[in-house]
Protein backbone atom coordinates (compact mmCIF):
# COMPACT_ATOMS: atom_id res chain seq x y z
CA UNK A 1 0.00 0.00 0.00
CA UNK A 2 1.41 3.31 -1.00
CA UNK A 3 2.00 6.08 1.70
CA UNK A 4 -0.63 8.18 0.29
CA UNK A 5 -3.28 5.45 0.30
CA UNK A 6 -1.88 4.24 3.92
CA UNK A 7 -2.74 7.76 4.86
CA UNK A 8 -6.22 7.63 3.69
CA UNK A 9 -7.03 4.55 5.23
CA UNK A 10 -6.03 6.12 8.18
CA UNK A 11 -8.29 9.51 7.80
CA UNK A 12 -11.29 7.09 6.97
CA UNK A 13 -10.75 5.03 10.27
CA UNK A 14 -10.38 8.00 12.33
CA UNK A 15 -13.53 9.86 10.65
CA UNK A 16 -15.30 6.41 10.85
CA UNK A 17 -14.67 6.32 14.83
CA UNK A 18 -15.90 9.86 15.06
CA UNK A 19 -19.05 9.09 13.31
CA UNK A 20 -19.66 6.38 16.04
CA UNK A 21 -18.96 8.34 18.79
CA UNK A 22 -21.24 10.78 17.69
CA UNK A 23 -24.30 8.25 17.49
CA UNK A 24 -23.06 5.78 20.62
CA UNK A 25 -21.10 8.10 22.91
CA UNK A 26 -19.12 6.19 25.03
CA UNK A 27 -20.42 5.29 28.15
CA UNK A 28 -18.94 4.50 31.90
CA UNK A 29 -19.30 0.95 32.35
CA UNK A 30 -20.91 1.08 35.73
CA UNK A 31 -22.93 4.47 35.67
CA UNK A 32 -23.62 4.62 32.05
CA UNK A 33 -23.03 8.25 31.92
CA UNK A 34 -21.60 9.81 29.30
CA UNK A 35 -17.36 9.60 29.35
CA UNK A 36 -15.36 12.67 29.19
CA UNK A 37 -12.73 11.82 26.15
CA UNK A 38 -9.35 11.44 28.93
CA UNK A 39 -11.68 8.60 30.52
CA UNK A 40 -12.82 6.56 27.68
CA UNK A 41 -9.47 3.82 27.77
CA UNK A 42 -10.36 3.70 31.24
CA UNK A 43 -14.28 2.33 31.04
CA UNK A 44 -15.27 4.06 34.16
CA UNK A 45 -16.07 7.64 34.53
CA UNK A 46 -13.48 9.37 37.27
CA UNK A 47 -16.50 9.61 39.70
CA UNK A 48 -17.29 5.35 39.72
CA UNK A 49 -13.42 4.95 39.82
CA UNK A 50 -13.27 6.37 42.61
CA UNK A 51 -16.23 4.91 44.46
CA UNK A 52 -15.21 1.50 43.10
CA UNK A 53 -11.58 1.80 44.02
CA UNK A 54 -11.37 2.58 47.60
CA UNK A 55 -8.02 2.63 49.65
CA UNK A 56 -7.44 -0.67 50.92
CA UNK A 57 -6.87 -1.70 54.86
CA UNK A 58 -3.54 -3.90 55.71
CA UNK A 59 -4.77 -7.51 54.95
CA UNK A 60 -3.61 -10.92 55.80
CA UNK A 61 -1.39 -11.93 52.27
CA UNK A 62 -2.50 -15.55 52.98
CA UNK A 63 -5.82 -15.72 52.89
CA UNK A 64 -6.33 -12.02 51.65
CA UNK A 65 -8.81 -10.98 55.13
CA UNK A 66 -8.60 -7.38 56.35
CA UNK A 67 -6.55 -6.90 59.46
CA UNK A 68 -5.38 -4.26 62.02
CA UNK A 69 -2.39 -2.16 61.32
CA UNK A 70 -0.17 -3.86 63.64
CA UNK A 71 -0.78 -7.25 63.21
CA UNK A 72 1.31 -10.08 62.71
CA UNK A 73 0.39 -12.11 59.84
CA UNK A 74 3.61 -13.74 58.83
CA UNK A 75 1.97 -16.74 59.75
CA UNK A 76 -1.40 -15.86 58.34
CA UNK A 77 -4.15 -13.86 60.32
CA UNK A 78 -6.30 -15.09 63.09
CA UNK A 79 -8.90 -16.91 60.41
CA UNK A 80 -6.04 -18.68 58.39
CA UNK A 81 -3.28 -19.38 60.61
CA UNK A 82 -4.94 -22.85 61.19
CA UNK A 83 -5.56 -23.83 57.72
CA UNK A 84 -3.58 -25.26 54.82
CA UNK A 85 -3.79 -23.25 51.31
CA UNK A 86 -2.36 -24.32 48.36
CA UNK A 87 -2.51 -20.73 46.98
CA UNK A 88 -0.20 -19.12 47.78
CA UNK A 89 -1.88 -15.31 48.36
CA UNK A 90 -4.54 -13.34 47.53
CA UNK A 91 -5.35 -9.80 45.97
CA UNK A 92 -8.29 -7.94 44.91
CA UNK A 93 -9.95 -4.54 43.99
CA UNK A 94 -11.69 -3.94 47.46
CA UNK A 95 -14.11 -5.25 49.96
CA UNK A 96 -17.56 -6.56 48.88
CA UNK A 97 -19.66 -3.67 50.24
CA UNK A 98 -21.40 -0.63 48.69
CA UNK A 99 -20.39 -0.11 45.22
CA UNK A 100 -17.98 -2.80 44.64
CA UNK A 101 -20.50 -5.06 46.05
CA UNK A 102 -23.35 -3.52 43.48
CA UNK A 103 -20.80 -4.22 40.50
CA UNK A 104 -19.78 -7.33 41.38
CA UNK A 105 -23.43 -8.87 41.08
CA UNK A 106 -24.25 -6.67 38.09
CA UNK A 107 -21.39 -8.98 36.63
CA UNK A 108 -23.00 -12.15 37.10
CA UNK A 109 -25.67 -11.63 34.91
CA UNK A 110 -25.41 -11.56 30.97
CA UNK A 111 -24.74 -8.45 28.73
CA UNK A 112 -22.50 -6.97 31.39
CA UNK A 113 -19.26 -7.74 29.81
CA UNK A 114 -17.95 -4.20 30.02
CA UNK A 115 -18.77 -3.95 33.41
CA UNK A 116 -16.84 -7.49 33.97
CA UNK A 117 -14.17 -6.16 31.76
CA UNK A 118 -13.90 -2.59 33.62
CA UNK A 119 -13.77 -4.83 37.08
CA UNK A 120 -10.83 -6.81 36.04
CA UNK A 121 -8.80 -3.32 34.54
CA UNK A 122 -9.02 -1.72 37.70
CA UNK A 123 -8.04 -5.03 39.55
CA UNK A 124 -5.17 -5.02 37.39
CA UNK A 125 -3.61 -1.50 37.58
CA UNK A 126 -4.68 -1.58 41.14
CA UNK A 127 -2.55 -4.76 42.09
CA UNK A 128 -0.03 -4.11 39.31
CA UNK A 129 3.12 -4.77 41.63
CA UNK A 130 1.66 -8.11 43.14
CA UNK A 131 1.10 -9.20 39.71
CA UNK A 132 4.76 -8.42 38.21
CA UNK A 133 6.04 -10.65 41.36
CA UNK A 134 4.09 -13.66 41.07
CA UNK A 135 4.82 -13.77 37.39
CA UNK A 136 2.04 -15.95 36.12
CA UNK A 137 2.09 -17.71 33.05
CA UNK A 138 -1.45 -19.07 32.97
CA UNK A 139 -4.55 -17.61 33.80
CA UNK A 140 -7.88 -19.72 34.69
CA UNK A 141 -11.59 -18.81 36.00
CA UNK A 142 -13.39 -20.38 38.58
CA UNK A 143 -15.55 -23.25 36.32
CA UNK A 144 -19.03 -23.16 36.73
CA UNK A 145 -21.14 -26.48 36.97
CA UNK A 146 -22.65 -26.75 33.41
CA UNK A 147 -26.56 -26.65 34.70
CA UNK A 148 -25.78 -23.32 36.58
CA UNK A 149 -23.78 -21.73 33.50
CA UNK A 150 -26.33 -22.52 31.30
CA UNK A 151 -29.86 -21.00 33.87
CA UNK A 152 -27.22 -17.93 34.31
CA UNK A 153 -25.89 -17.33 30.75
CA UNK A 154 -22.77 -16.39 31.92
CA UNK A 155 -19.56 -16.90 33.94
CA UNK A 156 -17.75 -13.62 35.24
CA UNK A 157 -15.37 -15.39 36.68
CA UNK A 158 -13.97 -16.50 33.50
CA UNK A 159 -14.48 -13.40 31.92
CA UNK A 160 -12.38 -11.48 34.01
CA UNK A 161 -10.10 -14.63 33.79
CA UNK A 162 -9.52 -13.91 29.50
CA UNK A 163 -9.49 -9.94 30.68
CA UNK A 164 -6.75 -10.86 32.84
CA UNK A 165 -4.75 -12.34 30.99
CA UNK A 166 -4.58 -9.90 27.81
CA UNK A 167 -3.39 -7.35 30.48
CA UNK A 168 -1.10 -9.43 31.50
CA UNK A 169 -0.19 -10.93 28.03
CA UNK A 170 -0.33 -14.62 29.18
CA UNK A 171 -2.84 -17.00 27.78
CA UNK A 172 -6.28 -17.80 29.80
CA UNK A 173 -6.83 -21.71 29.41
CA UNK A 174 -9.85 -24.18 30.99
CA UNK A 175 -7.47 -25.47 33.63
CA UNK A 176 -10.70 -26.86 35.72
CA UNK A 177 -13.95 -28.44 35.69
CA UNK A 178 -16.17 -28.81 38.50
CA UNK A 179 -16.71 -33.01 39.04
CA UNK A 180 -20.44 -32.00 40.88
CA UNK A 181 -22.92 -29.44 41.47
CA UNK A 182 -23.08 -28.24 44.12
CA UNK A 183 -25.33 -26.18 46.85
CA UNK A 184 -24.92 -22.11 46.63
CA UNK A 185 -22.68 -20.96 49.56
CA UNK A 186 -25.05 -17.97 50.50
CA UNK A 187 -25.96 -18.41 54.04
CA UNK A 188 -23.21 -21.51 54.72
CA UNK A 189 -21.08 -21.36 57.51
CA UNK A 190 -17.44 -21.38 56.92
CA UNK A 191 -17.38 -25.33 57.77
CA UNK A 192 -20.79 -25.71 55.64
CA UNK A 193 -19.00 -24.04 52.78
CA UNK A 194 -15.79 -26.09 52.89
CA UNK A 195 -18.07 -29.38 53.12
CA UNK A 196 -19.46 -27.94 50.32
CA UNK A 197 -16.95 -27.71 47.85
CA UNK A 198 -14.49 -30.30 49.07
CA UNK A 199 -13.79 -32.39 45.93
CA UNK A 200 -16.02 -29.94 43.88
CA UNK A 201 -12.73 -29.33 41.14
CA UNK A 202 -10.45 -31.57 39.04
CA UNK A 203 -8.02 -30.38 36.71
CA UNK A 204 -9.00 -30.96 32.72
CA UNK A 205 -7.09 -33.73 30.92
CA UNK A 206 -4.36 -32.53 28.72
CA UNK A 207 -4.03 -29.09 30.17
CA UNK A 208 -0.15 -27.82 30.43
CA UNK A 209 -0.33 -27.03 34.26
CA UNK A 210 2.66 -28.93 35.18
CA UNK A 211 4.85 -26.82 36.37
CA UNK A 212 2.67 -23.71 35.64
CA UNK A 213 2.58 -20.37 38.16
CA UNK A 214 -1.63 -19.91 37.78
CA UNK A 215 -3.35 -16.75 38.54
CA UNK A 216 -6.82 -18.44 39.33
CA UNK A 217 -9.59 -15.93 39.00
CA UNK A 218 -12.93 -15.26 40.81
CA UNK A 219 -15.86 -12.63 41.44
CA UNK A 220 -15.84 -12.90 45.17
CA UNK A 221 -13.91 -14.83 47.88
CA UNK A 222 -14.99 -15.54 51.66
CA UNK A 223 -13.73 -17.96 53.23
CA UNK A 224 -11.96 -19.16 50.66
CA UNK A 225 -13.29 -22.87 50.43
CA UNK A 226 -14.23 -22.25 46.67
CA UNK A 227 -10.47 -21.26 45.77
CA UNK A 228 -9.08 -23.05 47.84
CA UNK A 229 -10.22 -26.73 46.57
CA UNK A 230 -9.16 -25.33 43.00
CA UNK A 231 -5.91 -24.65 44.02
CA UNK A 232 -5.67 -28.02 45.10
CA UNK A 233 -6.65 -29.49 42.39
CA UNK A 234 -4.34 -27.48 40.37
CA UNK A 235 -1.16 -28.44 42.78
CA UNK A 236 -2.72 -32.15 42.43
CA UNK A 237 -1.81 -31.64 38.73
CA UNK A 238 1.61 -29.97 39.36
CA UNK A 239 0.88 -26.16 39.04
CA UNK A 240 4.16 -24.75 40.36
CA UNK A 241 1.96 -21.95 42.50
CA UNK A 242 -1.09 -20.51 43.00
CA UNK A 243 -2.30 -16.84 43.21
CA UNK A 244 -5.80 -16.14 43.60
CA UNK A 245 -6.91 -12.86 41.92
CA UNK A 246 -10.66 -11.55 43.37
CA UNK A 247 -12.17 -8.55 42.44
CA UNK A 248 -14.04 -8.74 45.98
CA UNK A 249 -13.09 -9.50 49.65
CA UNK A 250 -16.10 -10.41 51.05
CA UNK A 251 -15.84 -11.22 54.99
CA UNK A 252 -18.19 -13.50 57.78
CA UNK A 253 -20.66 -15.92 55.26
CA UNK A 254 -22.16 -13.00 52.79
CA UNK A 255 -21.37 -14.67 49.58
């Protein structure tokens, strides 16, 4: 193509993009107001960033739970220090509450994908520095159990999962299936919920995880009984680590 046509091409793209922002001005993911032009590559208008993304208390790195200032969580916090992950931390947007709570479930339904894609953006530049130190070379969402995926139409978890790992440049894969259904954790108690989903996960046949460092990705963790059987499973299958990746902390049994 010669320089003059390359230039054209280019003048037709850009008058092309105009045209459409003219008749679908770009919208903030979350409020669906309109976006002033420095926050359209960021999704979110300035005002739902920064009700979205709130400052973050200290938190436990183990098992990702908000704790006091001064506490000593080298051992894990006061809920973990007594249990066995085989992640190996945790990180996440913010606390399941308010906003971030409001988004989060938005997410779960269908046609929200640039909600769910906004989410996992601001999870990203948020935990930027945790992510350059785990190094991950695979990322995988939480599976669904195929009855549930199909009644909800959707599965954020491995949406944000794919949106993850373009950010990150590493490929998302199907690392996990689930091997039952099983009961919604709403309402368990922390031992209900880890009955629950013991044995719920088994890594997929064929799938290069030997030796893999995983970023496994979810909505919402609690007590961690979800996450932490996938984990397992992935260890099982010889994942080298584990880092779960949430884009809400939720504490007690809210789910």
């Amino acid at each position: 193509m010669s320089g003059v046509a390359s230039v054209r091409k280019g003048l037709f793209r850009r008058a092309g993009g105009a045209a459409l922002d003219v008749l679908f001005p770009p919208r903030c993911a979350y409020c669906q107001g309109d976006l002033a032009e420095s926050e359209i590559c960021a999704s979110v208008c300035a005002l739902c960033r920064y009700k979205l993304v709130r400052d973050l208390a200290p938190c436990c790195r183990k098992c990702g739970a908000p704790v006091g200032a001064l506490a000593d969580v080298r051992e894990g916090c006061g809920r973990c220090r007594d249990r066995k992950f085989q992640f190996q931390s945790v990180i996440y947007l913010g606390l399941y509450v308010d906003d971030l709570r409001s988004a989060v479930l938005r997410a779960k339904h269908p046609h929200q994908d640039l909600l769910t894609d906004a989410l996992a953006d601001l999870l990203v530049d948020r935990q930027a520095p945790a992510l350059a130190d785990f190094r991950a070379e695979i990322a995988c969402g939480v599976p669904m159990h195929w009855r549930r995926r199909w009644l909800r139409g959707t599965n954020s978890a491995e949406r944000m999962a794919g949106r993850l790992a373009r950010r990150l440049s590493i490929p998302t894969l199907p690392l996990l299936r689930r091997t039952r259904a099983t009961q919604m954790q709403a309402g368990l108690s922390p031992a209900e919920r880890q009955a629950n989903m013991r044995g719920a996960f088994a890594a997929r046949r064929g799938q290069p995880i030997g030796g893999a460092r995983v970023l496994l990705v979810d909505d919402v963790m609690t007590t961690g009984a979800t996450c932490g059987e996938c984990a397992k499973a992935l260890v099982a299958s010889g994942a080298a680590a584990v880092m779960v990746a949430v884009v809400a902390r939720a504490e007690g049994t809210q789910s």
